[in-house]
Protein backbone atom coordinates (compact mmCIF):
# COMPACT_ATOMS: atom_id res chain seq x y z
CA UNK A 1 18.40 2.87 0.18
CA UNK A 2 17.14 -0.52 -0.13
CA UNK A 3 19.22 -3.36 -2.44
CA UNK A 4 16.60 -4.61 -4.44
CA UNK A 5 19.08 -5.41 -7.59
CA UNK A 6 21.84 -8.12 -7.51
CA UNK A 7 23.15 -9.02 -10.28
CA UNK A 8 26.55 -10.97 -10.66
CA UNK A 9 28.88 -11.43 -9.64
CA UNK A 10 26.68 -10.73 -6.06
CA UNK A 11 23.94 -13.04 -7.87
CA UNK A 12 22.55 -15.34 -10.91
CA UNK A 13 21.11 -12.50 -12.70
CA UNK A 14 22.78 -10.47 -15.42
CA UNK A 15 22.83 -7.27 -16.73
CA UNK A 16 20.68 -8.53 -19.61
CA UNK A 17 18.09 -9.91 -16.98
CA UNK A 18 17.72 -5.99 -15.86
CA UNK A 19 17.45 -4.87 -19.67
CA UNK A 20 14.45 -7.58 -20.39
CA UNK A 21 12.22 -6.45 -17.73
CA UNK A 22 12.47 -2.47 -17.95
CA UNK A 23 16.09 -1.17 -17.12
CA UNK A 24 17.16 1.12 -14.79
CA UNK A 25 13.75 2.64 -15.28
CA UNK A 26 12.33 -0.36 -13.76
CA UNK A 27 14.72 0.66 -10.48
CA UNK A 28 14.06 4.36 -10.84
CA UNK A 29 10.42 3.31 -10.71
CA UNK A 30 10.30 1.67 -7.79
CA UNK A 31 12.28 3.74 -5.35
CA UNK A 32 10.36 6.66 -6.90
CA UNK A 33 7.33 5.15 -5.77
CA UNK A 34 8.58 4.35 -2.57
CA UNK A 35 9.44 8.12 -2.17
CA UNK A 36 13.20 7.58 -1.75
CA UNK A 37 13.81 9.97 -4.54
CA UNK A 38 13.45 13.68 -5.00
CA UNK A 39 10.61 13.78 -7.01
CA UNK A 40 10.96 17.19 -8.17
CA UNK A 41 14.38 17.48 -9.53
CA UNK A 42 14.96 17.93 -13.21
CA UNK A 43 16.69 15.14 -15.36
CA UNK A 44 16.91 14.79 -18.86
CA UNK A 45 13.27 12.79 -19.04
CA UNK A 46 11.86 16.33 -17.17
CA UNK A 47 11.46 15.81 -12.96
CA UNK A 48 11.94 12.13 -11.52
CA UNK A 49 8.25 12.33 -10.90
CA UNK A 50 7.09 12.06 -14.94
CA UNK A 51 10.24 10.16 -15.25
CA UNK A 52 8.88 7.59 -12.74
CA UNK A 53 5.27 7.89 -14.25
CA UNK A 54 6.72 6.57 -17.26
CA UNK A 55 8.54 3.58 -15.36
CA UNK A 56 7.61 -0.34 -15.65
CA UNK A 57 6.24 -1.81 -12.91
CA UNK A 58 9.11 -4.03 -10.77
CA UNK A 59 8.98 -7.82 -11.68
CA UNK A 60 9.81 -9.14 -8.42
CA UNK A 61 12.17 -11.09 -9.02
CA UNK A 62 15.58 -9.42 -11.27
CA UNK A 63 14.09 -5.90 -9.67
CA UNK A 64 12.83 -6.80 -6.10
CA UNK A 65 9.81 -4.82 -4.37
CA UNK A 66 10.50 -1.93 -1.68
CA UNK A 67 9.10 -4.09 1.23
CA UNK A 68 11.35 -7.30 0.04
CA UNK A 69 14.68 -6.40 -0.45
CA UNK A 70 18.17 -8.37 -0.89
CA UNK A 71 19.08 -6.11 2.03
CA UNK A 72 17.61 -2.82 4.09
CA UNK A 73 20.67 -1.01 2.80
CA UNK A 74 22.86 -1.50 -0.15
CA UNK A 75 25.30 -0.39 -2.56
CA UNK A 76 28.86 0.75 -0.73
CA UNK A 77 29.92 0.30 2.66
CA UNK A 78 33.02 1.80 4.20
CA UNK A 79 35.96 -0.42 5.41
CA UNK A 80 38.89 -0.41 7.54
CA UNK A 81 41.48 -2.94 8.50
CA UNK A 82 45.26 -3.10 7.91
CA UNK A 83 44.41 -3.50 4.72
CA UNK A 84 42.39 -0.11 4.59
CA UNK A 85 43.68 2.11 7.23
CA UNK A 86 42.87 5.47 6.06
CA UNK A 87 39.48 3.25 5.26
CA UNK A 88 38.62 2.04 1.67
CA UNK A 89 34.96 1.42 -0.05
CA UNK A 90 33.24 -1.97 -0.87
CA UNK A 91 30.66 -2.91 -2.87
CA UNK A 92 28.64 -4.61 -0.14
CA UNK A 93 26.34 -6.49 -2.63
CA UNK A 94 29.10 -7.94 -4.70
CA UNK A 95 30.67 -9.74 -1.55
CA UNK A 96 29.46 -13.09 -0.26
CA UNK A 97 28.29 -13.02 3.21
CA UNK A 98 31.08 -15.40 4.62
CA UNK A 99 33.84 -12.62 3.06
CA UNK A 100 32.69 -9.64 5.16
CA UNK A 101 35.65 -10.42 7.91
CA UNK A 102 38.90 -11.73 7.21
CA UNK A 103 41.71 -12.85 9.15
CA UNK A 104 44.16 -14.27 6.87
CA UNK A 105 46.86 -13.47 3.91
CA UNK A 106 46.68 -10.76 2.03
CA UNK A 107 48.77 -10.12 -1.59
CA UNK A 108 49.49 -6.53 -2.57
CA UNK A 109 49.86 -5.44 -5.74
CA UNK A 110 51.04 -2.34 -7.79
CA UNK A 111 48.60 -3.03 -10.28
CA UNK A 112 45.42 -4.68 -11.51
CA UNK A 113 46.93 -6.11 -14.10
CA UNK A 114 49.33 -7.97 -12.06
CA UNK A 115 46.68 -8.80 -9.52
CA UNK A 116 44.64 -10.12 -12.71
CA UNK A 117 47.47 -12.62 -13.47
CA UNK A 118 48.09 -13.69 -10.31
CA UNK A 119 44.48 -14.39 -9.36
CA UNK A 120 43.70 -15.87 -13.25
CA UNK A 121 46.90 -17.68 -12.71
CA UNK A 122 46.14 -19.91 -9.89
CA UNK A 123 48.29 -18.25 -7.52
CA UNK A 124 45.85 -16.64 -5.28
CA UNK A 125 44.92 -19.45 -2.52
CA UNK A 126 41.77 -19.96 -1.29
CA UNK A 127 40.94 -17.98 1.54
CA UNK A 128 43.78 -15.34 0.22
CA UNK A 129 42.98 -11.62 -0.15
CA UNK A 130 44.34 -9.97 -3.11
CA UNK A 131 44.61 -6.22 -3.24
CA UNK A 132 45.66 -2.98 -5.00
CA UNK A 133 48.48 -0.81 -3.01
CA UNK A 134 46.64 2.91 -3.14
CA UNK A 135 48.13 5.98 -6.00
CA UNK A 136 51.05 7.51 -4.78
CA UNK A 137 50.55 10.72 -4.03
CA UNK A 138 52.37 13.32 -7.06
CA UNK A 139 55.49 14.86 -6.53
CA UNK A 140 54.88 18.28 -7.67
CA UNK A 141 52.19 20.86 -6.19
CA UNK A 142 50.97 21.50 -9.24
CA UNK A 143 49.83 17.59 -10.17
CA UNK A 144 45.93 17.27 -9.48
CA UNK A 145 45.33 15.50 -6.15
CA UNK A 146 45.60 12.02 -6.05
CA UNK A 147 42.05 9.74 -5.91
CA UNK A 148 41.29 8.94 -2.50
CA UNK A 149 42.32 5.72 -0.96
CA UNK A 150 38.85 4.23 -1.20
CA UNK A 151 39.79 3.90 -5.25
CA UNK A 152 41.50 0.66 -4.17
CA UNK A 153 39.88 -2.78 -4.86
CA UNK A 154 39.50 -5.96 -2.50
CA UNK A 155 39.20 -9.35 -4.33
CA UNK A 156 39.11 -12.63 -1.61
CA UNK A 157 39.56 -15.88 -3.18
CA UNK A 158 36.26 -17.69 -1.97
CA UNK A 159 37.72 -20.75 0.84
CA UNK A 160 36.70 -24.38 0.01
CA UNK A 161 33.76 -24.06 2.46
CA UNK A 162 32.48 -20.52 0.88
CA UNK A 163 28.89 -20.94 -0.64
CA UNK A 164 31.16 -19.18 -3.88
CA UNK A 165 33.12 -22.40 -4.28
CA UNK A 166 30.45 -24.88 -4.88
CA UNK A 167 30.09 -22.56 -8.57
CA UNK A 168 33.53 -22.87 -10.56
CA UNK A 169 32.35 -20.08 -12.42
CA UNK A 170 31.53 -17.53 -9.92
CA UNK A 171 34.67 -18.63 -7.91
CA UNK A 172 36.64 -17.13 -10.91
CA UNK A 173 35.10 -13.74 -10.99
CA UNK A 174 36.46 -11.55 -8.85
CA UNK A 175 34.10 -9.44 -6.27
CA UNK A 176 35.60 -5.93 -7.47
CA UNK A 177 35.15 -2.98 -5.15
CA UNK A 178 35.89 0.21 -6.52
């Protein structure tokens, strides 16, 4: 499926920007159009079709057009690395460009809380990776399976060349991938 939404931290638009010109139905819409979606299943507006009959046209610019996308594909791409080796998920759009391969440090952490203070507490470099160790897996037979190992999150601290570092603001947010 085309990207034709990026909002931040991937972009300068917000999730406000999406709300002023139509929503999700604005997105819906679209792809509908486009026949990417099952026209004919039910939903609680009745089938996508009358749903998307109903839908604002895109804007072109906060919801893209079908034949000018951010990218041909979108949304979550697998990963693997050492720091992923069972393979882990990333939200493609939400990761500059120059961050798609690293070679470099990585920081594991047993939480994302404590990841939160280290990166919010200057102590992720730039150019550092800082990640989530994956749920252990329960003791007892009985305990419901544990989420998969793609539930872990990537953050890379943007390097003093990344496009992300000219912004102070967007080099603060984190690119979460869940």
């Amino acid at each position: 499926t085309p990207n034709i939404v990026r909002l931040a931290p991937a972009g300068p638009l917000h999730i406000q920007d999406l709300n002023d010109v139509g929503g999700v139905s604005t997105i819906i819409g679209e792809l509908g159009r486009a026949g990417l979606l099952d026209l004919t299943a039910n939903t609680c507006h009745g089938t996508v079709g009358e749903w998307v009959e109903q839908c604002p046209p895109v804007d072109g610019t906060v919801v893209r057009h079908i034949d000018n996308p951010y990218s041909p594909d979108g949304g979550l791409k697998v990963m693997r690395g050492t720091l992923a080796p069972d393979c882990g998920v990333v939200k493609k759009s939400a990761v500059d460009p120059s961050m798609y391969k690293h070679t470099g440090p990585a920081r594991v952490f047993d939480s994302e809380e404590a990841a939160c203070e280290a990166i919010f507490g200057g102590k992720i470099n730039p150019g550092d990776v800082a990640t989530r160790a994956p749920p252990a897996v329960p003791a007892c037979a009985r305990c419901s399976p544990p989420p998969p190992p793609s539930a872990a999150w990537v953050w890379q601290s943007p390097s003093r060349s990344s496009p992300m570092a000219a912004s102070p603001a967007r080099a603060r947010a984190p690119a979460w991938a869940t």
